[in-house]
PDB file of N, CA and C in Angstrom:
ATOM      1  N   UNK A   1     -10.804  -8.414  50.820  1.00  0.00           N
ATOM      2  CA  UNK A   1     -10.701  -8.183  49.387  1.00  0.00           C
ATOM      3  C   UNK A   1      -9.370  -7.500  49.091  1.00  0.00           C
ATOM      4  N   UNK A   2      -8.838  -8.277  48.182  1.00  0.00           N
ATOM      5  CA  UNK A   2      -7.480  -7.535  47.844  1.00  0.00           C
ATOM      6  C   UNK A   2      -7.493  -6.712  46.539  1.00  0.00           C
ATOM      7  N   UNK A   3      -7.138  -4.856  47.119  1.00  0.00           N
ATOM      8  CA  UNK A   3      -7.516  -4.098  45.947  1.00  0.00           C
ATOM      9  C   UNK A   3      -5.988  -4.495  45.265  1.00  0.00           C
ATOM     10  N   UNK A   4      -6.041  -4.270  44.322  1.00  0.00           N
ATOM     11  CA  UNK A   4      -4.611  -4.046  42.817  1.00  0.00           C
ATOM     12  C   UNK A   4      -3.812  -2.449  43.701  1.00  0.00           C
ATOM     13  N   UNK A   5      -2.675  -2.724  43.077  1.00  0.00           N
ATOM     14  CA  UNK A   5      -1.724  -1.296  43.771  1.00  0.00           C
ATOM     15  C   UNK A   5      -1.892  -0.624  42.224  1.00  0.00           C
ATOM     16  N   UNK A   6      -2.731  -0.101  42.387  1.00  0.00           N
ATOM     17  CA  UNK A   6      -2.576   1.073  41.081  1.00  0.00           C
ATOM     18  C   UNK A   6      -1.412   1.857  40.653  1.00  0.00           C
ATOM     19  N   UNK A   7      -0.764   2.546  41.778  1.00  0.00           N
ATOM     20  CA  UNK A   7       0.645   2.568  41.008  1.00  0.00           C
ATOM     21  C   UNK A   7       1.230   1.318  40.665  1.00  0.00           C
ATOM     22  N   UNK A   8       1.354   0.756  40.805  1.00  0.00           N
ATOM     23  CA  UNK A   8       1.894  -0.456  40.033  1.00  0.00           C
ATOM     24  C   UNK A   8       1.892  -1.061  38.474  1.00  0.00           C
ATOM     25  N   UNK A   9       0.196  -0.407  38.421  1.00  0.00           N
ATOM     26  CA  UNK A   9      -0.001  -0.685  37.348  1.00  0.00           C
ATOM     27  C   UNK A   9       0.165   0.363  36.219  1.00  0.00           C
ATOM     28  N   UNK A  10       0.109   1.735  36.172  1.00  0.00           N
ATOM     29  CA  UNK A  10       0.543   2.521  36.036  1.00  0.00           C
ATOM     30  C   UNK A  10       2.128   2.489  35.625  1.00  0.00           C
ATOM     31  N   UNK A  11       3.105   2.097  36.631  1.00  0.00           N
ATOM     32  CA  UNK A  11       4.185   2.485  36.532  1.00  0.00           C
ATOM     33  C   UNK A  11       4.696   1.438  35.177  1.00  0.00           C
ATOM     34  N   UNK A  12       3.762  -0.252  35.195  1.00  0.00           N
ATOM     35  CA  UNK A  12       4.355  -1.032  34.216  1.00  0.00           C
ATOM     36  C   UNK A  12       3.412  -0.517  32.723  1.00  0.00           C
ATOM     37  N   UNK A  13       2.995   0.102  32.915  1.00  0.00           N
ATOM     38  CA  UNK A  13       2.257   0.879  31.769  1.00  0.00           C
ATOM     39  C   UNK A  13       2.973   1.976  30.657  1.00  0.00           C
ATOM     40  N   UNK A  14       4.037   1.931  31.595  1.00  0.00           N
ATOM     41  CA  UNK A  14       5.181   3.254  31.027  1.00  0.00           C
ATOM     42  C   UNK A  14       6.745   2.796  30.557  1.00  0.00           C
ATOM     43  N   UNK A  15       6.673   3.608  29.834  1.00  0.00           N
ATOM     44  CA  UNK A  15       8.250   3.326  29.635  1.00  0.00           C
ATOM     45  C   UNK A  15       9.530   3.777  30.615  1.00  0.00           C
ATOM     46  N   UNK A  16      10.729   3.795  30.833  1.00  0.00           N
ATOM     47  CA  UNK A  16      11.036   4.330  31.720  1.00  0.00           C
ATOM     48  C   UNK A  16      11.494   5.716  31.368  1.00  0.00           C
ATOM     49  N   UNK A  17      11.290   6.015  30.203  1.00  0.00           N
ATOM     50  CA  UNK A  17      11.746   7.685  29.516  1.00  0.00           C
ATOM     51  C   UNK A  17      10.738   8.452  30.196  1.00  0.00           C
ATOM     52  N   UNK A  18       9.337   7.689  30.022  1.00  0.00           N
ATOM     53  CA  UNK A  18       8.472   7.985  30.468  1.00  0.00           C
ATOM     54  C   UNK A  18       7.910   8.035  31.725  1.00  0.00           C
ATOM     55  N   UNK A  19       8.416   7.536  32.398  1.00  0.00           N
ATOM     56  CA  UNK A  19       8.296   7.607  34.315  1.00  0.00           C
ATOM     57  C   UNK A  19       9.200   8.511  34.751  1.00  0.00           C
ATOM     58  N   UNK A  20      10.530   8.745  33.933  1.00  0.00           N
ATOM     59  CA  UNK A  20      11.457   9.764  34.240  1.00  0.00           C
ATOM     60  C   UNK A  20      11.465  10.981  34.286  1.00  0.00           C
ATOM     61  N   UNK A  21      10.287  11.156  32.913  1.00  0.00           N
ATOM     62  CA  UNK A  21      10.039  12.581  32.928  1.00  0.00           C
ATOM     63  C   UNK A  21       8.832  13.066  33.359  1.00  0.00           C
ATOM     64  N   UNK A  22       8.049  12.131  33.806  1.00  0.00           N
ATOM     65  CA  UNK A  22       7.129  12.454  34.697  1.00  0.00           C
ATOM     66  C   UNK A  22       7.259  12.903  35.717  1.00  0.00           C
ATOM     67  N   UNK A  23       8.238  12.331  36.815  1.00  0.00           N
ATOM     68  CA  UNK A  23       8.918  12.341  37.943  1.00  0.00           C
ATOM     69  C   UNK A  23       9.012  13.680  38.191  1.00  0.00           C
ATOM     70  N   UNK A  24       9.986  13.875  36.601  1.00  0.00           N
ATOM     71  CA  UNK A  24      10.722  15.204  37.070  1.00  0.00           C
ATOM     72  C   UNK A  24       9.991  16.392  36.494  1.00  0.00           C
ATOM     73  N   UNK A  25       8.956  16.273  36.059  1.00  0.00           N
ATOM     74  CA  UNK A  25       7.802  17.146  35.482  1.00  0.00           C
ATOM     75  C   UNK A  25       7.309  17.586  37.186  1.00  0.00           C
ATOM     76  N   UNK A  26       7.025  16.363  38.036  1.00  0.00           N
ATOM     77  CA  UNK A  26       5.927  16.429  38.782  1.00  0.00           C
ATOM     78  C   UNK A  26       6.820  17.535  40.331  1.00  0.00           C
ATOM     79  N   UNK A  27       8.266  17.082  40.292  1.00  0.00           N
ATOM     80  CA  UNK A  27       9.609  17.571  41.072  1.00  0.00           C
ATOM     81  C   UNK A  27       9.334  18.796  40.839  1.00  0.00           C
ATOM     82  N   UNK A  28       9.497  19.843  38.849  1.00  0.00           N
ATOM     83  CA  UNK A  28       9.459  21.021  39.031  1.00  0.00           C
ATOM     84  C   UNK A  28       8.174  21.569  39.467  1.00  0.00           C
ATOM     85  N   UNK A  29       7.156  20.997  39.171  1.00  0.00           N
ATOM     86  CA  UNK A  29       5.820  21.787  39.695  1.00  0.00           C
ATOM     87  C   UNK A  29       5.735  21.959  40.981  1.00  0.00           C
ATOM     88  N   UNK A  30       6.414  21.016  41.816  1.00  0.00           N
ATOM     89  CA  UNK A  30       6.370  21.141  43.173  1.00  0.00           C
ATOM     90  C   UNK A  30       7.649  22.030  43.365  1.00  0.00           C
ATOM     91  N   UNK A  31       8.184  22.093  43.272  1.00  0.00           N
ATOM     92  CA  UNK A  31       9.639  23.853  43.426  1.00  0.00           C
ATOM     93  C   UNK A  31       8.764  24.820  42.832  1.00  0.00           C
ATOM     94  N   UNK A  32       8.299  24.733  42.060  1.00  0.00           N
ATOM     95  CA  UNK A  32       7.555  26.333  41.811  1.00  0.00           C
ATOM     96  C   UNK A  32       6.459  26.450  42.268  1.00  0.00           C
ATOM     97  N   UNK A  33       5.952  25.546  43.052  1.00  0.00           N
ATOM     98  CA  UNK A  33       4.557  26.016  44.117  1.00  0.00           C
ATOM     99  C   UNK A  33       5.297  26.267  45.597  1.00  0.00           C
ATOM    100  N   UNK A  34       6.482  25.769  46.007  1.00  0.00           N
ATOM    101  CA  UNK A  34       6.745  26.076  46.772  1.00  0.00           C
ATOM    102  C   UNK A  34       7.575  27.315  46.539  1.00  0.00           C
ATOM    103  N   UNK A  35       7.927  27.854  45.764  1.00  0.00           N
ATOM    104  CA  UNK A  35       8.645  29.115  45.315  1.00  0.00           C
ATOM    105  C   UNK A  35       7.522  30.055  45.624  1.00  0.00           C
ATOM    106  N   UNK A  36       6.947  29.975  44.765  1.00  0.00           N
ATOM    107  CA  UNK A  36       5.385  30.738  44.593  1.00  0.00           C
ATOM    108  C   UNK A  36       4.743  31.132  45.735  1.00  0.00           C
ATOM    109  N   UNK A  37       4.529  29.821  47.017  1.00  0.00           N
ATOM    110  CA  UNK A  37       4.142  30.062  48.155  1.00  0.00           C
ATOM    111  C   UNK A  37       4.921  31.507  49.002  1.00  0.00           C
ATOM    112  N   UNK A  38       6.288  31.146  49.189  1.00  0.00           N
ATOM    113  CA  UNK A  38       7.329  31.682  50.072  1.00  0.00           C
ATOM    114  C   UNK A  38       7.197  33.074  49.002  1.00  0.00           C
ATOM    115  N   UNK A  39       7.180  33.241  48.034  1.00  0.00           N
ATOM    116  CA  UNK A  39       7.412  34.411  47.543  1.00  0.00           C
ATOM    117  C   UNK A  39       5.970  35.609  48.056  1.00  0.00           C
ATOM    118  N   UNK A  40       4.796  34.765  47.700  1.00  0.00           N
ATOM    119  CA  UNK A  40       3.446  35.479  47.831  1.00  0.00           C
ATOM    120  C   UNK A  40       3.231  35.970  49.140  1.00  0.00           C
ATOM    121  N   UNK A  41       3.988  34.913  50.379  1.00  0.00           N
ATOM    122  CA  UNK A  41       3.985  35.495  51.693  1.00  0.00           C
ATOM    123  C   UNK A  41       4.651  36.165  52.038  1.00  0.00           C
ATOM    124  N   UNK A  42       5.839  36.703  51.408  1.00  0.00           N
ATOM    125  CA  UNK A  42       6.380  37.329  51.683  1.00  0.00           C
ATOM    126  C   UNK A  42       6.610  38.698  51.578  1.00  0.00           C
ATOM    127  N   UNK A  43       5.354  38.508  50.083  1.00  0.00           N
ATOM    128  CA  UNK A  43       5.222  40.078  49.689  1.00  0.00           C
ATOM    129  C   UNK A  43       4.031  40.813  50.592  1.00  0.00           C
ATOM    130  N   UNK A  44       2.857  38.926  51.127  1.00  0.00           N
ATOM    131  CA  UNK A  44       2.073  39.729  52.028  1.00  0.00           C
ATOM    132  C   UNK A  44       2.685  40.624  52.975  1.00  0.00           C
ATOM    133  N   UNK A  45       3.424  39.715  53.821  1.00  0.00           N
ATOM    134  CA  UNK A  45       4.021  40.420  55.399  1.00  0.00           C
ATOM    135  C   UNK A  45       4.808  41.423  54.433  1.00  0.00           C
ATOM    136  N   UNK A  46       5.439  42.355  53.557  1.00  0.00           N
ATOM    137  CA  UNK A  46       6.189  42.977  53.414  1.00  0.00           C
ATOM    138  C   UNK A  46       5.369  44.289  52.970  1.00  0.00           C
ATOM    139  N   UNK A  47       4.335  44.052  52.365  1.00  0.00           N
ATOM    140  CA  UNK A  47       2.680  44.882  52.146  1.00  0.00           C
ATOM    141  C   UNK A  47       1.960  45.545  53.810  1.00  0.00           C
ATOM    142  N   UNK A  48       1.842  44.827  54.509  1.00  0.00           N
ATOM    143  CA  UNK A  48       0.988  44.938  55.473  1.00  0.00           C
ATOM    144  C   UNK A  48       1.830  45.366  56.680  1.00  0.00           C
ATOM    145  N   UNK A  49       3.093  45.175  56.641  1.00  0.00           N
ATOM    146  CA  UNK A  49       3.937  45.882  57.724  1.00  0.00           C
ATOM    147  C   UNK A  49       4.147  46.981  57.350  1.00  0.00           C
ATOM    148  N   UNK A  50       3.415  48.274  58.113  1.00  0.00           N
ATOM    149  CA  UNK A  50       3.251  49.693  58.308  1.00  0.00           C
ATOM    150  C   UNK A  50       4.201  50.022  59.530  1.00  0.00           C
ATOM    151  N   UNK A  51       5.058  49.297  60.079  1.00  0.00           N
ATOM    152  CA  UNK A  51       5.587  50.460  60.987  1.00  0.00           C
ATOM    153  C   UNK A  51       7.333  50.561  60.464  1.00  0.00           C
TER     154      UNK A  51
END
């Protein structure tokens, strides 16, 4: 059985203003979770180191 590529269909569903700024919607959320990550661990280990 051949499924449909859902992105595919999706992507011809959009305009390209609209795939563009999705993209780059989806780009910053991912820099600020990875910001977010590195920052939160860092305040752990910087909290919990007593010597």
């Amino acid at each position: 059985m051949n499924l449909p590529n859902i992105r595919q269909i999706f992507k011809e569903s959009r305009s390209t203003g609209e795939e563009r700024r999705i993209k780059n919607n989806s780009f910053y959320k991912f820099c600020t979770f990875v910001t977010l990550s590195i920052t939160f661990i860092h305040l752990r280990n910087k909290n919990f180191n007593l010597s």
